[in-house]
Each structure stands twice: as structure tokens, then as C-alpha cells.
C-alpha atoms as a PDB file:
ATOM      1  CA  UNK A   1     -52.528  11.777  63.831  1.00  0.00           C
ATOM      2  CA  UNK A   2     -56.032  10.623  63.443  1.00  0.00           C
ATOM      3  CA  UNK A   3     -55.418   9.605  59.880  1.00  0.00           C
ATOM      4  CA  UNK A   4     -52.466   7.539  60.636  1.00  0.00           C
ATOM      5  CA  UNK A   5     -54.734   5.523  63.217  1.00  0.00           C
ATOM      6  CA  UNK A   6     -57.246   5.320  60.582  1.00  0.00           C
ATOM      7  CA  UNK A   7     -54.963   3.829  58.438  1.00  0.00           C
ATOM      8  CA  UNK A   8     -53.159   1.729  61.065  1.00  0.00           C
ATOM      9  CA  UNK A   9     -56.700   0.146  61.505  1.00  0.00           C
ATOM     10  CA  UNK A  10     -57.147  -0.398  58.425  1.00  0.00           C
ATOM     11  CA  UNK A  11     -54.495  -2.325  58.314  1.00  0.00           C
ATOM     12  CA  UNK A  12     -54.749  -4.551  61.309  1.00  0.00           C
ATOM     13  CA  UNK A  13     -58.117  -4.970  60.132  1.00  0.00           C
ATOM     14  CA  UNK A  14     -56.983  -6.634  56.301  1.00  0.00           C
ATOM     15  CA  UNK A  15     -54.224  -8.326  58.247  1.00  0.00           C
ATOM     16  CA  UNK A  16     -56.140 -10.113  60.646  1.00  0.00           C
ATOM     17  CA  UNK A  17     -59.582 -11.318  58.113  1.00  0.00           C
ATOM     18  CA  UNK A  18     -59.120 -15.336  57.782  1.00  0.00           C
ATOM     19  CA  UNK A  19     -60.002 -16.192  54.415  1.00  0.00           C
ATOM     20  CA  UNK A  20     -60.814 -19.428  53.284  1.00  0.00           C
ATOM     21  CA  UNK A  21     -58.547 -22.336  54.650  1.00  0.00           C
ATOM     22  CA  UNK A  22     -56.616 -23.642  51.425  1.00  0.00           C
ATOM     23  CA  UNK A  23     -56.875 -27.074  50.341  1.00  0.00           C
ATOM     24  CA  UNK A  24     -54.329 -29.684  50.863  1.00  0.00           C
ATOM     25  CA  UNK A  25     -51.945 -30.228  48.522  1.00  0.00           C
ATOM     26  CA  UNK A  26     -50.880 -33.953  47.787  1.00  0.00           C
ATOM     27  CA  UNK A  27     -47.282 -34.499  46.498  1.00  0.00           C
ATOM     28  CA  UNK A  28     -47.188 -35.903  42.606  1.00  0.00           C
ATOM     29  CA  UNK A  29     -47.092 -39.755  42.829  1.00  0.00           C
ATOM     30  CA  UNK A  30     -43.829 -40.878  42.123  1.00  0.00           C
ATOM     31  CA  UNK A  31     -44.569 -43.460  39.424  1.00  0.00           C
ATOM     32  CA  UNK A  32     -40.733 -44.570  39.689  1.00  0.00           C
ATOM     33  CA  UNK A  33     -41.197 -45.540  43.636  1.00  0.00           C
ATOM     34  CA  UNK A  34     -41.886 -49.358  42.781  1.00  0.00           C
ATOM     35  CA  UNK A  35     -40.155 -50.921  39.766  1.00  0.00           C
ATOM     36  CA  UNK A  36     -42.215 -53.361  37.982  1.00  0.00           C
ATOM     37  CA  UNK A  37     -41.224 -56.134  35.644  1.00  0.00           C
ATOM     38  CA  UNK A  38     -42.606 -58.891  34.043  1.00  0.00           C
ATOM     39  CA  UNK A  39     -41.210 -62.363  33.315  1.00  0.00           C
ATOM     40  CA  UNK A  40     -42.246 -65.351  31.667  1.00  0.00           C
ATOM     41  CA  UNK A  41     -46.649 -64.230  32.354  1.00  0.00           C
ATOM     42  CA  UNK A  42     -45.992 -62.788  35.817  1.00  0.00           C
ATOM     43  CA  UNK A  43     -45.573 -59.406  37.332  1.00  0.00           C
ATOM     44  CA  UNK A  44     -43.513 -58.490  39.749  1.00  0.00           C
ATOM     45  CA  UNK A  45     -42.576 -55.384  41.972  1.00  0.00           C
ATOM     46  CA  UNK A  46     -39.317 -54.586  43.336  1.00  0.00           C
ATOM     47  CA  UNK A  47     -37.834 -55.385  45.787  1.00  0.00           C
ATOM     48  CA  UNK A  48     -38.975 -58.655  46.300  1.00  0.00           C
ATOM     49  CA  UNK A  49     -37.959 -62.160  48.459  1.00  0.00           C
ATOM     50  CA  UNK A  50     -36.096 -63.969  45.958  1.00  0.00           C
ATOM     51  CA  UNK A  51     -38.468 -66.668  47.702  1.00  0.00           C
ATOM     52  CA  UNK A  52     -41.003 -64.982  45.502  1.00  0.00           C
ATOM     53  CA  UNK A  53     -39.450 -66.076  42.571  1.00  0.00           C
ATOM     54  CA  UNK A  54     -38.286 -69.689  43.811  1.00  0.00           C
ATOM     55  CA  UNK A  55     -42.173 -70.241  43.958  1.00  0.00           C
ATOM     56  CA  UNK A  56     -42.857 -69.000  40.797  1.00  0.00           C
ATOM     57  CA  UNK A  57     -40.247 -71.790  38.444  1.00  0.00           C
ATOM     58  CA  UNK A  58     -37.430 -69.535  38.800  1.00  0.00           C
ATOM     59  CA  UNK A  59     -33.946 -71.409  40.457  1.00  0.00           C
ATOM     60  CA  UNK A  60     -30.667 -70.796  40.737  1.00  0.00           C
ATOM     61  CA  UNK A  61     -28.994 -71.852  37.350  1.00  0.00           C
ATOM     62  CA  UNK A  62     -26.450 -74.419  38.591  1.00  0.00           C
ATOM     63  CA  UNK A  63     -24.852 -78.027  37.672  1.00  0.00           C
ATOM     64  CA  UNK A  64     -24.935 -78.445  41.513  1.00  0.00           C
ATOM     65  CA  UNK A  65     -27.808 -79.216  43.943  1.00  0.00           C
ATOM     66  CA  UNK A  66     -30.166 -76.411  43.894  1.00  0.00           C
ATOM     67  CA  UNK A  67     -30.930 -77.315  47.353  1.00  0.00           C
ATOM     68  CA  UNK A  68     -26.838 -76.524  48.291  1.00  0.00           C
ATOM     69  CA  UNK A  69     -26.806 -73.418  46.210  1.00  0.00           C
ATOM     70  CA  UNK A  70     -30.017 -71.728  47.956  1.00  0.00           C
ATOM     71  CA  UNK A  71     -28.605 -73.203  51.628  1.00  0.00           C
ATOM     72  CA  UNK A  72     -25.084 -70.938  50.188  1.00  0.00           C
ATOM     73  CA  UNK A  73     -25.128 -67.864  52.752  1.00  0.00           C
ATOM     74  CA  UNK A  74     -24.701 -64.048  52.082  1.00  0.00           C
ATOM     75  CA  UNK A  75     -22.961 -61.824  54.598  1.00  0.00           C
ATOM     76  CA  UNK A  76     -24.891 -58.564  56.012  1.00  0.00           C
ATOM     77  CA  UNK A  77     -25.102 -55.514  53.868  1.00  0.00           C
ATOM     78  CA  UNK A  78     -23.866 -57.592  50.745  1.00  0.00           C
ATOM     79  CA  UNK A  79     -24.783 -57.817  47.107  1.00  0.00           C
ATOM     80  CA  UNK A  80     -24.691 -60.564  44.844  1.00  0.00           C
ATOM     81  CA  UNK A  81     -24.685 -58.847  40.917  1.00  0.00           C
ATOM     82  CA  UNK A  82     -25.598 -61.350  37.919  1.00  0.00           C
ATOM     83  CA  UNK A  83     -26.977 -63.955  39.916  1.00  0.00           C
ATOM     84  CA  UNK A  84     -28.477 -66.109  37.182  1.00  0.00           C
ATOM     85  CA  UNK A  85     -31.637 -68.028  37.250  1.00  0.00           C
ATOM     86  CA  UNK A  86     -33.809 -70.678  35.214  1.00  0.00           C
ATOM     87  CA  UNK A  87     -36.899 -71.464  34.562  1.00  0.00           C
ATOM     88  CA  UNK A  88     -37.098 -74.043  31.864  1.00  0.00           C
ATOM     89  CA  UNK A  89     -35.991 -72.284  29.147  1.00  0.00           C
ATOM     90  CA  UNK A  90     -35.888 -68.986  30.105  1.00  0.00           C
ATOM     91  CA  UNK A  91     -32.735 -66.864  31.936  1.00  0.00           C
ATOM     92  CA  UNK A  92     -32.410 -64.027  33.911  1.00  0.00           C
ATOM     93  CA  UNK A  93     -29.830 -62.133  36.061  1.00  0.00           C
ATOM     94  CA  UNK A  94     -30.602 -60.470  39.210  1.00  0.00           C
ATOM     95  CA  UNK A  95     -28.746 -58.723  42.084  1.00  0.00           C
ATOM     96  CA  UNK A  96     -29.545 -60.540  45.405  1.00  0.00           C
ATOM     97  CA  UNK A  97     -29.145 -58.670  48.742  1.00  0.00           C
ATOM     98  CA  UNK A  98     -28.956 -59.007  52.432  1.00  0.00           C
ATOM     99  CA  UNK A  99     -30.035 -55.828  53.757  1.00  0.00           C
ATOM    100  CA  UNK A 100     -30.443 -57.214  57.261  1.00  0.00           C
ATOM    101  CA  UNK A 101     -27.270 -57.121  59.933  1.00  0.00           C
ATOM    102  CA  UNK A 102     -27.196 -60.622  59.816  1.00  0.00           C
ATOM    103  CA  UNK A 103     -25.500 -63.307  57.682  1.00  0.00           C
ATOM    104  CA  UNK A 104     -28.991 -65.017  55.373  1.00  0.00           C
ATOM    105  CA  UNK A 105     -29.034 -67.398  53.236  1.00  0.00           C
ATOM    106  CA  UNK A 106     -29.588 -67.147  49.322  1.00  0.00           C
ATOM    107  CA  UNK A 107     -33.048 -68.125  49.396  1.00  0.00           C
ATOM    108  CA  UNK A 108     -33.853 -65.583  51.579  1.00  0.00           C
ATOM    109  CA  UNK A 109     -32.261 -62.702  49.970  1.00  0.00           C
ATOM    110  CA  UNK A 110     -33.870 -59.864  48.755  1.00  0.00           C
ATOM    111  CA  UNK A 111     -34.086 -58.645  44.865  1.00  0.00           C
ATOM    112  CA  UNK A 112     -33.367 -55.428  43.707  1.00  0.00           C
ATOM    113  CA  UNK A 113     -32.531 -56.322  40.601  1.00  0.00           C
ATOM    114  CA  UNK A 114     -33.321 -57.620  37.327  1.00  0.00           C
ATOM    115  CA  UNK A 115     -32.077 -58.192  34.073  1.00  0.00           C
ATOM    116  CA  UNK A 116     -33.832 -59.813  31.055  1.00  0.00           C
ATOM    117  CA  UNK A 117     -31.564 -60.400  27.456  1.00  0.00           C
ATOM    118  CA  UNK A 118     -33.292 -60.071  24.086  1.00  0.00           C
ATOM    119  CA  UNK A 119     -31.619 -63.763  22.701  1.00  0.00           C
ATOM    120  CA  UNK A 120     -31.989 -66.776  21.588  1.00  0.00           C
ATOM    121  CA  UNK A 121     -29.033 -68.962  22.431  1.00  0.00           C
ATOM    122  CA  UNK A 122     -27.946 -72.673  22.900  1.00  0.00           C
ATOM    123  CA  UNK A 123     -31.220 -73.715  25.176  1.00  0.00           C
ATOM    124  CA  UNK A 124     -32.594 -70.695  26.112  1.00  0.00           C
ATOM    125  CA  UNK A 125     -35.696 -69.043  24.099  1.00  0.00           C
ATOM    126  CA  UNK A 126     -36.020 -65.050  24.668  1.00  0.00           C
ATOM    127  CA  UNK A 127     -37.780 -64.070  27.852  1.00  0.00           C
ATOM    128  CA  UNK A 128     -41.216 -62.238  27.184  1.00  0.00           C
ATOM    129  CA  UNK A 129     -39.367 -59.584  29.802  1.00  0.00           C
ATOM    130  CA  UNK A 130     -41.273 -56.353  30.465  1.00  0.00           C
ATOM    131  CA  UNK A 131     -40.746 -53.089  32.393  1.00  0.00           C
ATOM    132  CA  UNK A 132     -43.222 -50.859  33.570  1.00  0.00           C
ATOM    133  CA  UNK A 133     -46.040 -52.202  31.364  1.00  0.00           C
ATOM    134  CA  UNK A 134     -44.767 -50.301  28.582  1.00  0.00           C
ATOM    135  CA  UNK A 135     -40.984 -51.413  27.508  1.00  0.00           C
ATOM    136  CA  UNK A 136     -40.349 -54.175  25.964  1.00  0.00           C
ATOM    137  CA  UNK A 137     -37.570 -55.901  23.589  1.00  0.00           C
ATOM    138  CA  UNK A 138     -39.874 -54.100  21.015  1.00  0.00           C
ATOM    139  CA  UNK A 139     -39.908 -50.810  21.999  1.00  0.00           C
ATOM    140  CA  UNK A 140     -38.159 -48.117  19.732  1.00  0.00           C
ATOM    141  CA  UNK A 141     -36.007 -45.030  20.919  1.00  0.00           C
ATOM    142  CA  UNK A 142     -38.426 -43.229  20.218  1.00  0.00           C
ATOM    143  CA  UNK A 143     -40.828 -44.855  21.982  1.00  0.00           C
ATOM    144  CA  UNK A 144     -38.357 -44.498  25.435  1.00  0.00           C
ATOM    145  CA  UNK A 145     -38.122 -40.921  24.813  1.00  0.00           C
ATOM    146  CA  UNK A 146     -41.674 -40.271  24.884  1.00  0.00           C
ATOM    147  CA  UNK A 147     -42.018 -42.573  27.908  1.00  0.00           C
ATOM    148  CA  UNK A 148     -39.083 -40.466  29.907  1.00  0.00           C
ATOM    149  CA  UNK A 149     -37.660 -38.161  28.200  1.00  0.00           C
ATOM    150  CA  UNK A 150     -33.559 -38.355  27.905  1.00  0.00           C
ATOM    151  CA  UNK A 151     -31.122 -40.675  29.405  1.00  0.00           C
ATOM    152  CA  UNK A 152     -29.644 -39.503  32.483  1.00  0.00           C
ATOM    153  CA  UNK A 153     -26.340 -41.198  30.833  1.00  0.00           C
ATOM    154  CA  UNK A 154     -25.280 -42.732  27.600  1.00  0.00           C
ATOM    155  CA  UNK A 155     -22.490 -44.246  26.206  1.00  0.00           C
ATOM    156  CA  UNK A 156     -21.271 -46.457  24.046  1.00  0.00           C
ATOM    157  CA  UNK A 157     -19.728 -49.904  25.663  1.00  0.00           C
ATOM    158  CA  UNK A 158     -18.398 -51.971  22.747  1.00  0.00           C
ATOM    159  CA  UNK A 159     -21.725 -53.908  20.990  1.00  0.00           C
ATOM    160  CA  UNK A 160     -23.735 -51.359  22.928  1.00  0.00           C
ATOM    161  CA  UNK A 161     -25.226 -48.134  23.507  1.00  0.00           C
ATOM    162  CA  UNK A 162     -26.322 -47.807  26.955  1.00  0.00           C
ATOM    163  CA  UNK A 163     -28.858 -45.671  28.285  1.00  0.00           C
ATOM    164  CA  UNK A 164     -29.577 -45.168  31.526  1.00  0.00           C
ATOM    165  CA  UNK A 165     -32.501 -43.323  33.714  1.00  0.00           C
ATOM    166  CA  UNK A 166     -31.917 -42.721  37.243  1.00  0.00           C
ATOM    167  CA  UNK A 167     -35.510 -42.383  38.328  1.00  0.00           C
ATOM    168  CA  UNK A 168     -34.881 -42.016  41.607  1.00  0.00           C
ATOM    169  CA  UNK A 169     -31.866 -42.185  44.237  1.00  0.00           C
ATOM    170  CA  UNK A 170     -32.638 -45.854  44.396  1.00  0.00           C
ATOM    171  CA  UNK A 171     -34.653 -46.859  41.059  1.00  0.00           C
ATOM    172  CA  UNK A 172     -33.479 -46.917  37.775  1.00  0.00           C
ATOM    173  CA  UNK A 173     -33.661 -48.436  34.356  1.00  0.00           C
ATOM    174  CA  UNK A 174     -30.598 -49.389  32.320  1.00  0.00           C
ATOM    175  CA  UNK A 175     -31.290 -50.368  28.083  1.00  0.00           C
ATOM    176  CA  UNK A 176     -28.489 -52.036  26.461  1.00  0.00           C
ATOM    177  CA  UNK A 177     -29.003 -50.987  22.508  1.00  0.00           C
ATOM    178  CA  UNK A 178     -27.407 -53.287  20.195  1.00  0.00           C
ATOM    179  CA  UNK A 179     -25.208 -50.736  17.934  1.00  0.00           C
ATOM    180  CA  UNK A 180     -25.626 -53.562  15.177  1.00  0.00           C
ATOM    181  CA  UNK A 181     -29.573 -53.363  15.113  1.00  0.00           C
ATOM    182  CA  UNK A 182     -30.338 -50.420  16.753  1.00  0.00           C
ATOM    183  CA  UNK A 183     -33.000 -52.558  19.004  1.00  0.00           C
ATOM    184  CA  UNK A 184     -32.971 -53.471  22.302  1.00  0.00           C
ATOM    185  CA  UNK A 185     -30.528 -56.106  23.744  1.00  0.00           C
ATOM    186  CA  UNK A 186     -30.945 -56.024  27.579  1.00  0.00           C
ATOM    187  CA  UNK A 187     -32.940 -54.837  29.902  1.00  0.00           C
ATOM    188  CA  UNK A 188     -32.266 -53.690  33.181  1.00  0.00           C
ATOM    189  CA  UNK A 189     -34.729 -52.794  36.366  1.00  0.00           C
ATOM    190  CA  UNK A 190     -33.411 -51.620  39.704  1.00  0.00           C
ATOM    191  CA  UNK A 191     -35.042 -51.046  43.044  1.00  0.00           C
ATOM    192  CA  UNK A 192     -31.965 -51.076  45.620  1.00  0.00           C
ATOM    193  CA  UNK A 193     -34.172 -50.004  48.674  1.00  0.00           C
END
């Protein structure tokens, strides 16, 4: 009997020693929590106000008043895909949205999209469009597989090959490969939050 007290102290004694407190452990920064882009010298973050952009050159690409078109109203909880926009010379789609229970108007809609084309056509030049500070119109296969690793999806969509990388339940990045060329066509940035 006394040896199984002995050991029973024994181990109440090893149970109940504090060691040292452990250090806290910060979660991995989730590089793909803000999508960035770049367009025409500028960088931007997404979301954004499409104000943002309004202030920066960028307008609604319409034969109408732009006035009328930003004054056009978007219903609650509503999306607006290829929204196109100009400035000067240079195009881009984006995705407005109202993520507000209220009806808003265009101009103050959010962005939580954006979409840059690698051409040259009628009077538009090709955007100097960036994502992330690393892909460009430039940028190889190769050079996206190093960056992050395999497409979530591909598939081939009649010119295209299209790769896409859900990054996160709300970001992603979407490259349209010319099958021609084997180079980047469009580029695609998404930050629906």
C-alpha cells in the first residue's frame, strides 16, 4: 500500500508542475485576404468605392451622359458583371455591387471586381494591368505555378484556356490563356466581400 501512495504522489506531483507558459501562436497571414491590382500607374485594393476609381480618370464607358449613367441606381444585394470603364485610352470591366439593404446608385457601388484584356483594338491601347505585384500580361505558366501552385480549375472555353485559383471563399484570380499564343489574354481579380 505504501508504494502505491508513493507512486500516486509521484504522480500528482509531475501532473501538477507548471512549466513554462507557451508562446502565442499567430495564424499565417493570409496573403489572398486583400486583392490588389494595378491599372494605368495606380494600385488598388479590393473591394473598393467605385468612387475611388471615378477620381482616379476611370468613367463609365457610355455614348450617354456620364452624369445619367452614374445617377442609374442598383437594387440591394445586386451585382452588376462587365461593367466597362474608360480612361482615355484604356478599358476595363468590373463587377459593381450594392451590398447595403438599400437601393444606391452606380457611383456609389462597391468593386469587387476587375478585369484587365491583353489588346490592342480600335482606340484602346493595352492596359499596363497588374495583379498582386507579380502577374502581369507577361508572366509565363510557369511563372503562375511557382507563384501558386495549380489551378483550382481549368478548362478550355473556345480561344481560351482558363485557369482559375480560388484563394479564398471570397478572393480569387481567373487567367484567360490565349490557346493561339499560349500568353496571357485576360486577367481577372476578385474580392466579393
Amino acid at each position: 500500500m505504501k508504494k502505491f501512495l508513493l507512486i500516486l504522489c509521484i504522480l500528482l506531483v509531475g501532473c501538477t508542475q507548471q512549466g513554462d507558459d507557451p508562446e502565442p501562436v499567430e495564424p499565417p497571414e493570409n496573403k489572398f485576404a486583400t486583392r490588389t491590382f494595378h491599372a494605368d500607374g495606380v494600385w488598388y485594393d479590393l473591394p473598393l468605392d467605385f468612387k475611388v476609381l471615378v477620381e482616379a480618370g476611370w468613367f463609365p464607358d457610355v455614348i450617354e451622359s456620364v452624369e445619367e449613367e452614374l445617377a442609374q441606381t442598383i437594387e440591394p444585394k445586386t451585382y452588376v458583371q462587365k461593367y466597362y470603364i474608360r480612361n482615355d485610352r484604356y478599358m476595363m470591366a468590373v463587377t459593381l455591387y450594392n451590398p447595403t439593404d438599400e437601393v444606391i446608385t452606380i457611383a456609389d457601388a462597391k468593386v469587387g471586381e476587375v478585369e484587365g484584356e491583353n489588346r490592342k483594338w480600335l482606340k484602346d491601347d493595352i492596359l499596363d494591368f497588374q495583379v498582386d505585384k507579380s502577374v502581369t500580361f507577361e508572366s509565363t505558366k510557369d511563372d503562375i505555378k511557382g507563384l501558386w501552385g495549380e489551378p483550382t480549375s481549368s478548362k478550355v472555353e473556345g480561344l481560351y484556356e482558363v485557369w482559375t485559383y480560388e484563394h479564398t471563399n471570397v478572393t480569387s484570380t481567373t487567367i484567360y490563356w490565349s490557346v493561339e499564343t499560349d500568353t496571357i489574354f485576360r486577367l481577372r481579380v476578385s474580392n466579393m466581400k
